[in-house]
C-alpha atoms as a PDB file:
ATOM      1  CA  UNK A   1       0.000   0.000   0.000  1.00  0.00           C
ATOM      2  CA  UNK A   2       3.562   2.310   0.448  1.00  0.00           C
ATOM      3  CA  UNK A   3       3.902   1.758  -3.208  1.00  0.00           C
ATOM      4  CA  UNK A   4       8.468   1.808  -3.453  1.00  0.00           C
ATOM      5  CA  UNK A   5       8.673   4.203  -0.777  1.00  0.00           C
ATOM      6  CA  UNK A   6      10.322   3.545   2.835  1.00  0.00           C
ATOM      7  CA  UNK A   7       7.526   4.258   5.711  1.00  0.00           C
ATOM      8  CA  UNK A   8       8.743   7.160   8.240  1.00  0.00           C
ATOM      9  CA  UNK A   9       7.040   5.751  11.160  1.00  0.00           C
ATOM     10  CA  UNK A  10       5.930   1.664  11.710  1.00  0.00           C
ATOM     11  CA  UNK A  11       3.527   0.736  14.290  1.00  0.00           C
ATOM     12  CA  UNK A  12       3.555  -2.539  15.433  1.00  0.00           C
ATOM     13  CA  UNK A  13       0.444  -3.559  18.013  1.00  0.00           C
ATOM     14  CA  UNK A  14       0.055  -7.293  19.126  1.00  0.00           C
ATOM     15  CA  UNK A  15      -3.528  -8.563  19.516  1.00  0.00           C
ATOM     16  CA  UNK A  16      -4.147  -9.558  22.945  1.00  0.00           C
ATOM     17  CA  UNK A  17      -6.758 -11.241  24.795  1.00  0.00           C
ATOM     18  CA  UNK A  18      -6.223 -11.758  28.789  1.00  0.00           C
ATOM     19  CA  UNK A  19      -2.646 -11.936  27.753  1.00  0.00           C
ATOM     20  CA  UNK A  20      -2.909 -14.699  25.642  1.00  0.00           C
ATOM     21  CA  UNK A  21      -1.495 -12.769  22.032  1.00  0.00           C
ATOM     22  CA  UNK A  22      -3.467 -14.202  18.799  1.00  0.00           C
ATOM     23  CA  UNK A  23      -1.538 -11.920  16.227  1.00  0.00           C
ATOM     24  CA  UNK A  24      -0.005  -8.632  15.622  1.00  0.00           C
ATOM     25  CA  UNK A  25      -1.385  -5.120  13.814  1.00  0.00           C
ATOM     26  CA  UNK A  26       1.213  -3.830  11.705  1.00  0.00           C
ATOM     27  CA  UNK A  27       0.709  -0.162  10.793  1.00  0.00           C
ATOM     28  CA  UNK A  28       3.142   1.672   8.550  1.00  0.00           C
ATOM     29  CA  UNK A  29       2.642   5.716   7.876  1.00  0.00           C
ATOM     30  CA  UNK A  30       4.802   8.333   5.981  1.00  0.00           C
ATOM     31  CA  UNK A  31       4.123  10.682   9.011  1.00  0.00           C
ATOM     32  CA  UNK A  32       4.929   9.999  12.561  1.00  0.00           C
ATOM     33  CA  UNK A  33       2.108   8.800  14.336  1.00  0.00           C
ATOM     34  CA  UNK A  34       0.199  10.998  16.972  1.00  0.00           C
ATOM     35  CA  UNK A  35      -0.900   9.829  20.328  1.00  0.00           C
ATOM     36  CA  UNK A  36      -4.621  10.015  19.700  1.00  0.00           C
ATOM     37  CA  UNK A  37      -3.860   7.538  16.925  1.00  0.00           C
ATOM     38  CA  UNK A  38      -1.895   5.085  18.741  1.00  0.00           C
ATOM     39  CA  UNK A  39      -4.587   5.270  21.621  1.00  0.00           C
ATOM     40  CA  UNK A  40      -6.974   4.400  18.326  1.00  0.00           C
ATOM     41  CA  UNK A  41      -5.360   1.698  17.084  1.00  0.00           C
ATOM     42  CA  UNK A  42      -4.546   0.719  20.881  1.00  0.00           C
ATOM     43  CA  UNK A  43      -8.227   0.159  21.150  1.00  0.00           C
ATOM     44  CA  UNK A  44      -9.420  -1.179  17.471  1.00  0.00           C
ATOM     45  CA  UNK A  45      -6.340  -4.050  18.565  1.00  0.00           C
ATOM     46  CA  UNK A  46      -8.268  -4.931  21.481  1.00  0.00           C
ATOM     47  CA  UNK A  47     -11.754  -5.076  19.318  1.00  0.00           C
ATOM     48  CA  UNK A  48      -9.849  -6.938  16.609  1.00  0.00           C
ATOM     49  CA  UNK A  49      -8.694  -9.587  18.740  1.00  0.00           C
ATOM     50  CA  UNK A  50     -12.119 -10.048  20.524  1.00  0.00           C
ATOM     51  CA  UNK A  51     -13.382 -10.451  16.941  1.00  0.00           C
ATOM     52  CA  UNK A  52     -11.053 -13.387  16.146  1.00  0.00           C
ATOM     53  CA  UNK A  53     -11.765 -14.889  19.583  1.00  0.00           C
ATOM     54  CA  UNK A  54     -16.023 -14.832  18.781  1.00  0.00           C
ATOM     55  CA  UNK A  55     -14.837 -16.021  15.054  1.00  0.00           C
ATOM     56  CA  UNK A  56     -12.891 -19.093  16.930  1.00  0.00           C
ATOM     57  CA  UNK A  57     -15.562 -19.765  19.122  1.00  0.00           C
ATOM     58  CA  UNK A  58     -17.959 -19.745  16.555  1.00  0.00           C
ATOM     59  CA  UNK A  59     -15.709 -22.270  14.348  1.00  0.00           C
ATOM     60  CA  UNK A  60     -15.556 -24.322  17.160  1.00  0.00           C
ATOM     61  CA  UNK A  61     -19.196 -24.705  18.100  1.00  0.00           C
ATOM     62  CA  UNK A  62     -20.077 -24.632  14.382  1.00  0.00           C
ATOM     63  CA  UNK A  63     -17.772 -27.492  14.091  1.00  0.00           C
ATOM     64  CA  UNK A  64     -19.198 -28.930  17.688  1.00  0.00           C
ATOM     65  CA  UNK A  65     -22.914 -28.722  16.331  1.00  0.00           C
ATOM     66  CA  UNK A  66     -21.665 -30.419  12.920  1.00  0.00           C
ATOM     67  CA  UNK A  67     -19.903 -33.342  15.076  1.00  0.00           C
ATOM     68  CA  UNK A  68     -22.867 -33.505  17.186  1.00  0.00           C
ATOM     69  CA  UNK A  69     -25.123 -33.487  14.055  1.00  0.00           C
ATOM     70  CA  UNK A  70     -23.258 -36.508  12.753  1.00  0.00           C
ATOM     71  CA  UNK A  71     -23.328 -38.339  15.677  1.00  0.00           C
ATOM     72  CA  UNK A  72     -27.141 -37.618  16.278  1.00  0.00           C
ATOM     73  CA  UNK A  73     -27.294 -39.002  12.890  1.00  0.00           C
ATOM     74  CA  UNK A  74     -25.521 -42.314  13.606  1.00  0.00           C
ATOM     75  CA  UNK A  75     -26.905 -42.923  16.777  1.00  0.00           C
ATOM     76  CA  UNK A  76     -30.795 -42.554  14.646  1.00  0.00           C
ATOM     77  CA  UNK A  77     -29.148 -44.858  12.196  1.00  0.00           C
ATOM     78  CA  UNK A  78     -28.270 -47.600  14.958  1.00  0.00           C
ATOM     79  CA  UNK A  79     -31.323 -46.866  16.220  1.00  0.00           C
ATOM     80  CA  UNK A  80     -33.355 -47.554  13.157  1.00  0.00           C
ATOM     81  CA  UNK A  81     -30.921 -50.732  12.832  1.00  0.00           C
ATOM     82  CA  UNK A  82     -31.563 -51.873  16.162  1.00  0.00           C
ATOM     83  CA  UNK A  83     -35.493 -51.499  15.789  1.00  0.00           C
ATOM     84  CA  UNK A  84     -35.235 -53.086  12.671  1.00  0.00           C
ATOM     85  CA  UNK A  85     -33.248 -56.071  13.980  1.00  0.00           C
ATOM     86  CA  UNK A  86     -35.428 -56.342  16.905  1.00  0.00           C
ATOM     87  CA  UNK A  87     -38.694 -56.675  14.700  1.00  0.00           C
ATOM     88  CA  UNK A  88     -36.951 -59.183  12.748  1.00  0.00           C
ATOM     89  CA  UNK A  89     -36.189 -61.022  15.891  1.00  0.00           C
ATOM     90  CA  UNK A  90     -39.889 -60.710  17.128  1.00  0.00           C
ATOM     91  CA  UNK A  91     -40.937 -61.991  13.907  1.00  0.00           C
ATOM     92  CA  UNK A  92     -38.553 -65.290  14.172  1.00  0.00           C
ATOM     93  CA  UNK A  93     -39.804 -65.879  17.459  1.00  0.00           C
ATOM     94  CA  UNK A  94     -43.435 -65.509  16.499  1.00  0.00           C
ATOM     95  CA  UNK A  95     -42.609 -67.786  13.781  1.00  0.00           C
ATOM     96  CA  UNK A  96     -40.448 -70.704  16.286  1.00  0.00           C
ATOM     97  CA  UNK A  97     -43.614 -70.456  18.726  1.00  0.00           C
ATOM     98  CA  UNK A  98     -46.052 -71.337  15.892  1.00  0.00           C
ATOM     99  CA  UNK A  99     -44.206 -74.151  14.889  1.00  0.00           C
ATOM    100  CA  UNK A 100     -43.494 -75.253  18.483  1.00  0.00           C
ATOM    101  CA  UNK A 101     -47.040 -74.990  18.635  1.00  0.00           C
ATOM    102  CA  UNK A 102     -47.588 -76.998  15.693  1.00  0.00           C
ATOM    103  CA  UNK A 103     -45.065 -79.672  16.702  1.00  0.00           C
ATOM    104  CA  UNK A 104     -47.019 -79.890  20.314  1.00  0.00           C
ATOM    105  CA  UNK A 105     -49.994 -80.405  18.318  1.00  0.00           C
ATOM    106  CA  UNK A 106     -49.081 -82.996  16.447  1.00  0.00           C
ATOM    107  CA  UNK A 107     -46.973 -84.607  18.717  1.00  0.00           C
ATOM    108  CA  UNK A 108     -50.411 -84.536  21.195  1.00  0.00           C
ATOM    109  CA  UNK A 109     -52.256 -86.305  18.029  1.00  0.00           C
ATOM    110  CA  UNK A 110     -50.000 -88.941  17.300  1.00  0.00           C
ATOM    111  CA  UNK A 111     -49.641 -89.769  21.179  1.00  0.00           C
ATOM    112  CA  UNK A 112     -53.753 -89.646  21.314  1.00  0.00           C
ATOM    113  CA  UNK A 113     -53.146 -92.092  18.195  1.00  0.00           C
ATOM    114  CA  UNK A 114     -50.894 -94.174  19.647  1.00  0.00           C
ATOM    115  CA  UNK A 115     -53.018 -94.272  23.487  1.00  0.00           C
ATOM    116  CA  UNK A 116     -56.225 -95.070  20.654  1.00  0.00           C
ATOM    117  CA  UNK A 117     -54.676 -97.924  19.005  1.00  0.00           C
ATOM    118  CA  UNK A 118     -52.971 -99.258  22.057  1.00  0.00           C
ATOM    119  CA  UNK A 119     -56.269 -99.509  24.034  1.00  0.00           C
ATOM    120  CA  UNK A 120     -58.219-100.823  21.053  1.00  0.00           C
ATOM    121  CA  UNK A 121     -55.461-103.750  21.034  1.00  0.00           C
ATOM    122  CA  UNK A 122     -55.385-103.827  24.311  1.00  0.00           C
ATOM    123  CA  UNK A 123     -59.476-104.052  24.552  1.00  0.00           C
ATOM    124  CA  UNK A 124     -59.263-106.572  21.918  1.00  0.00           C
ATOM    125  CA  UNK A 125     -56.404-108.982  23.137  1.00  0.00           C
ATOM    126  CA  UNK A 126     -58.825-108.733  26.638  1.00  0.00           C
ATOM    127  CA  UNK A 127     -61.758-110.524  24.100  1.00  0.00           C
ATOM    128  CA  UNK A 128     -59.787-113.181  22.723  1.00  0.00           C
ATOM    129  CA  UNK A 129     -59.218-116.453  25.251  1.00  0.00           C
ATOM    130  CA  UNK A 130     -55.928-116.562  26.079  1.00  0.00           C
ATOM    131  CA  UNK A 131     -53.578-114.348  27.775  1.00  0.00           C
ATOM    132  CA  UNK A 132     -50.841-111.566  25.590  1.00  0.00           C
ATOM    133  CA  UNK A 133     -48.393-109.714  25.989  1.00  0.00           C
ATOM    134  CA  UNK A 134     -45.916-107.486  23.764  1.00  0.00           C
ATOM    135  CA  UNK A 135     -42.482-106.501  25.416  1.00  0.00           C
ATOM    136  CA  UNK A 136     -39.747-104.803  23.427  1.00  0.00           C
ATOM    137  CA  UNK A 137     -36.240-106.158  22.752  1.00  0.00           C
ATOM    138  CA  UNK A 138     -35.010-105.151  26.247  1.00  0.00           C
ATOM    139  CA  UNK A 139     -37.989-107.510  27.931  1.00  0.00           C
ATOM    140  CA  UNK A 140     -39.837-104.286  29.116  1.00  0.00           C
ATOM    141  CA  UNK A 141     -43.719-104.807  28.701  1.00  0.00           C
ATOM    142  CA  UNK A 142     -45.953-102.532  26.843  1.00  0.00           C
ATOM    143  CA  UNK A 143     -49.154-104.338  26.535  1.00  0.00           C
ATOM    144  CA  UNK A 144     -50.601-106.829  28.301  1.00  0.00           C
ATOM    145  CA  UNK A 145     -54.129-108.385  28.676  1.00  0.00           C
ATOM    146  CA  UNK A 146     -55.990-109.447  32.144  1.00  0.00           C
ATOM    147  CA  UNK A 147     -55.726-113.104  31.314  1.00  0.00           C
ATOM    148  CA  UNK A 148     -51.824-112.350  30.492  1.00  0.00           C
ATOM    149  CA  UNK A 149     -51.207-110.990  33.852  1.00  0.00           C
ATOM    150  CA  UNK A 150     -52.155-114.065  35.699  1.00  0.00           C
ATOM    151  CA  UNK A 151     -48.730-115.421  34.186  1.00  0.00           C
ATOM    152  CA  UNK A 152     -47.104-113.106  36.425  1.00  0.00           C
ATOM    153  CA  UNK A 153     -49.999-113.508  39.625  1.00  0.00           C
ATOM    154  CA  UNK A 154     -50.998-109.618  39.429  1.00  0.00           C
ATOM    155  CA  UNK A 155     -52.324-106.393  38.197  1.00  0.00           C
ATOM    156  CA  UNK A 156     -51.949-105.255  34.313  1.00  0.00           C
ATOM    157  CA  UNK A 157     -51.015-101.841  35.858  1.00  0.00           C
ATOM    158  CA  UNK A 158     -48.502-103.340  38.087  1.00  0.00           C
ATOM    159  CA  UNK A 159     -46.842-104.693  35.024  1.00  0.00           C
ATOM    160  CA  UNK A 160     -46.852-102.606  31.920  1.00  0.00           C
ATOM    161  CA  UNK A 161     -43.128-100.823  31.991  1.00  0.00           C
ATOM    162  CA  UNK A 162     -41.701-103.164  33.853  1.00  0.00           C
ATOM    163  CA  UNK A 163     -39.681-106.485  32.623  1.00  0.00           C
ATOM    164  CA  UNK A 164     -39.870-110.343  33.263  1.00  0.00           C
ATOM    165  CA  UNK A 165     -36.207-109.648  35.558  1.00  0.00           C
ATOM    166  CA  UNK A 166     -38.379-107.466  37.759  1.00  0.00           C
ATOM    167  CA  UNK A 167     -41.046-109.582  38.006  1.00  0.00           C
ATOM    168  CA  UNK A 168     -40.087-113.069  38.067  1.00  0.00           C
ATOM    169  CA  UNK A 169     -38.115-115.614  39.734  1.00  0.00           C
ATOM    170  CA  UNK A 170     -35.038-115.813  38.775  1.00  0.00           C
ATOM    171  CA  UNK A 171     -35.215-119.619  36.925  1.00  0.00           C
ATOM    172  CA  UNK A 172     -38.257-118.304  35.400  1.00  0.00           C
ATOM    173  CA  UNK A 173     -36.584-115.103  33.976  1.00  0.00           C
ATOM    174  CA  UNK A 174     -33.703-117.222  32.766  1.00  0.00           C
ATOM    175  CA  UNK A 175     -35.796-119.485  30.614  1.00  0.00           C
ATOM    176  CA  UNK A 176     -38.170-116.530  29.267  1.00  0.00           C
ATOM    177  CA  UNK A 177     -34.577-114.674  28.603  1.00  0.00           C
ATOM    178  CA  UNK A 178     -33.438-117.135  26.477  1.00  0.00           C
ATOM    179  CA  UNK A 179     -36.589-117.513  24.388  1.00  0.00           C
ATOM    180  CA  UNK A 180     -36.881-113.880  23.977  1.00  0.00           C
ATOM    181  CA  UNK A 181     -33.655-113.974  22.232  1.00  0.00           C
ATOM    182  CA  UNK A 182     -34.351-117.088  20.372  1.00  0.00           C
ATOM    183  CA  UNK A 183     -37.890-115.854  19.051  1.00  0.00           C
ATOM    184  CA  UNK A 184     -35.530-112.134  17.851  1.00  0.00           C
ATOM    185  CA  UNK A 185     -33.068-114.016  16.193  1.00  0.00           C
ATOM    186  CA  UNK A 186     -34.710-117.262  14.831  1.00  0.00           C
ATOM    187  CA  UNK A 187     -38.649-116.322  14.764  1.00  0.00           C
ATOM    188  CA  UNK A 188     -41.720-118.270  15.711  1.00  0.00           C
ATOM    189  CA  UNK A 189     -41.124-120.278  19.175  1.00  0.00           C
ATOM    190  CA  UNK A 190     -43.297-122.474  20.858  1.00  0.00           C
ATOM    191  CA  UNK A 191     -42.940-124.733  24.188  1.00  0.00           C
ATOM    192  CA  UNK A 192     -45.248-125.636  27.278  1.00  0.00           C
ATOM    193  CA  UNK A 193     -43.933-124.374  30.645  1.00  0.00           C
ATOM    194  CA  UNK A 194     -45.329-124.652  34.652  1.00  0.00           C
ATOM    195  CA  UNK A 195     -45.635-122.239  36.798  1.00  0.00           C
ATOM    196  CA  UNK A 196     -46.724-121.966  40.228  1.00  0.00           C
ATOM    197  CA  UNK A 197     -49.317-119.281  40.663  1.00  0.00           C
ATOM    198  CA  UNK A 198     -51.173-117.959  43.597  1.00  0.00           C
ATOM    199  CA  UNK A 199     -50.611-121.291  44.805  1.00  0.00           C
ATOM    200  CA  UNK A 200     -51.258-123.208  42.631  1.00  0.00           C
ATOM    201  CA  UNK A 201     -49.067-124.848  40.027  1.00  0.00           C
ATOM    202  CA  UNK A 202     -50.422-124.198  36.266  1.00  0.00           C
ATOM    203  CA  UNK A 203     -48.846-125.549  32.541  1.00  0.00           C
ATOM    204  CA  UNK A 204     -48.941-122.660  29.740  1.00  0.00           C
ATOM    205  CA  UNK A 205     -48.309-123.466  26.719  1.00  0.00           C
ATOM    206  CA  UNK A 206     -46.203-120.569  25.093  1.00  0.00           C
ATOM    207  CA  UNK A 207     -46.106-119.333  21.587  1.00  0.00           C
ATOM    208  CA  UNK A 208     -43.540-115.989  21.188  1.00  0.00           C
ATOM    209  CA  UNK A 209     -43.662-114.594  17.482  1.00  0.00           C
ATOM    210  CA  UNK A 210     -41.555-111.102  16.527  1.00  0.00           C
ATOM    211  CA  UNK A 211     -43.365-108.212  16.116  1.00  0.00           C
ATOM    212  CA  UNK A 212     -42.129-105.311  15.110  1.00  0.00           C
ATOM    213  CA  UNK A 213     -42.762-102.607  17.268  1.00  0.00           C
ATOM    214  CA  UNK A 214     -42.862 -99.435  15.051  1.00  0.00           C
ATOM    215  CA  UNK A 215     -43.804 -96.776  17.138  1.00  0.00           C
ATOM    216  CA  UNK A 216     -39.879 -97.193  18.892  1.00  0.00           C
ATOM    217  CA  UNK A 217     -38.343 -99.068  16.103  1.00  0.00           C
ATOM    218  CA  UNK A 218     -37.519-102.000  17.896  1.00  0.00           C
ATOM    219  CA  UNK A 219     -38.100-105.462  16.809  1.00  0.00           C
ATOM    220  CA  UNK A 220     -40.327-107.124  20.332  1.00  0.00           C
ATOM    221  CA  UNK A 221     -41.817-109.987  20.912  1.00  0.00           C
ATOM    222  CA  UNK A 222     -45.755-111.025  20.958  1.00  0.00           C
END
């Protein structure tokens, strides 16, 4: 602004705020400077450097607001994530509980099946002379009919779930044992045995066949 010519007077003026100095007027002139305008420029220092102190602040909480902005923004985001997620979890439980449902339902109907056809067999083995029984592969009895459970002298109740170890004598278990195994492996077996019951000693004659038992999947024997 001097143009080629060398200043007569230069007036430096630093820019302070509470001491702290942000910068420095520099003021060159062609005349010496007169109090009145150092007291002046004194005082448009001090102005200057509030000025750049409010422009700071401003930069800074412009700059805060746009940080906070963006992290508003994120935080929504997860938030809309999070709801969405959670909805999408509600929605595969809803789902699992109807088809638990549906499982317990049908799991309910076949075991109504199964208790239907059991006690029809068991209602009709009860008409036919003769006493029955079915027991799986590991001699534990499923069905049985009244005239059946005089072979083992007591209740049908007392015997279904239970095995021919629990409730016979020993000799008695030994021989029905080995048949058991033989009727599994070979088929069809048939023999006469006596046994002493309530007393009394009584001859059965014996016929085991395989059966399979498809409700387990076990081969058992009739």
């Amino acid at each position: 602004g001097l143009g080629h010519d060398i200043p007569r007077c230069l007036y430096i003026m630093p820019l302070k705020v509470d001491e702290n100095v942000l910068g420095m007027l520099e003021i060159a002139s062609f005349e010496d400077l007169k109090p009145h305008h150092i007291e002046f420029v004194n005082k448009v220092a001090e102005s200057i450097a509030g000025t750049f102190v409010s422009v700071r602040l401003n930069m800074r909480t412009v700059a805060l607001l746009e940080e906070s902005k963006r992290r508003a923004e994120e935080i929504t985001q997860q938030e809309e994530e999070m709801r969405q997620n959670l909805e999408e979890m509600q929605a595969t439980q809803e789902v699992l509980a109807r088809l638990r449902q549906d499982d317990e339902k049908r799991t309910h109907e076949m075991q109504l099946i199964i208790e239907n056809t059991r006690n029809t067999l068991k209602n009709l083995l009860d008409s036919i002379p003769g006493g029955y029984n079915l027991k799986d592969q590991n001699g534990i009895i499923h069905i049985i009919n009244r005239e059946g459970a005089e072979f083992y002298a007591t209740t049908v109740d007392r015997i279904i779930g239970r095995t021919d170890h629990e409730l016979l004598p020993s000799k008695v278990y030994e021989r029905e044992h080995k048949h058991d195994l033989l009727t599994i492996s070979e088929g069809d077996q048939e023999y006469t045995e006596t046994i002493e019951v309530k007393g009394e000693k009584s001859e059965f004659r014996v016929i085991k066949k395989p059966f399979m038992m498809a409700e387990i999947g076990q081969m058992g024997i009739l």
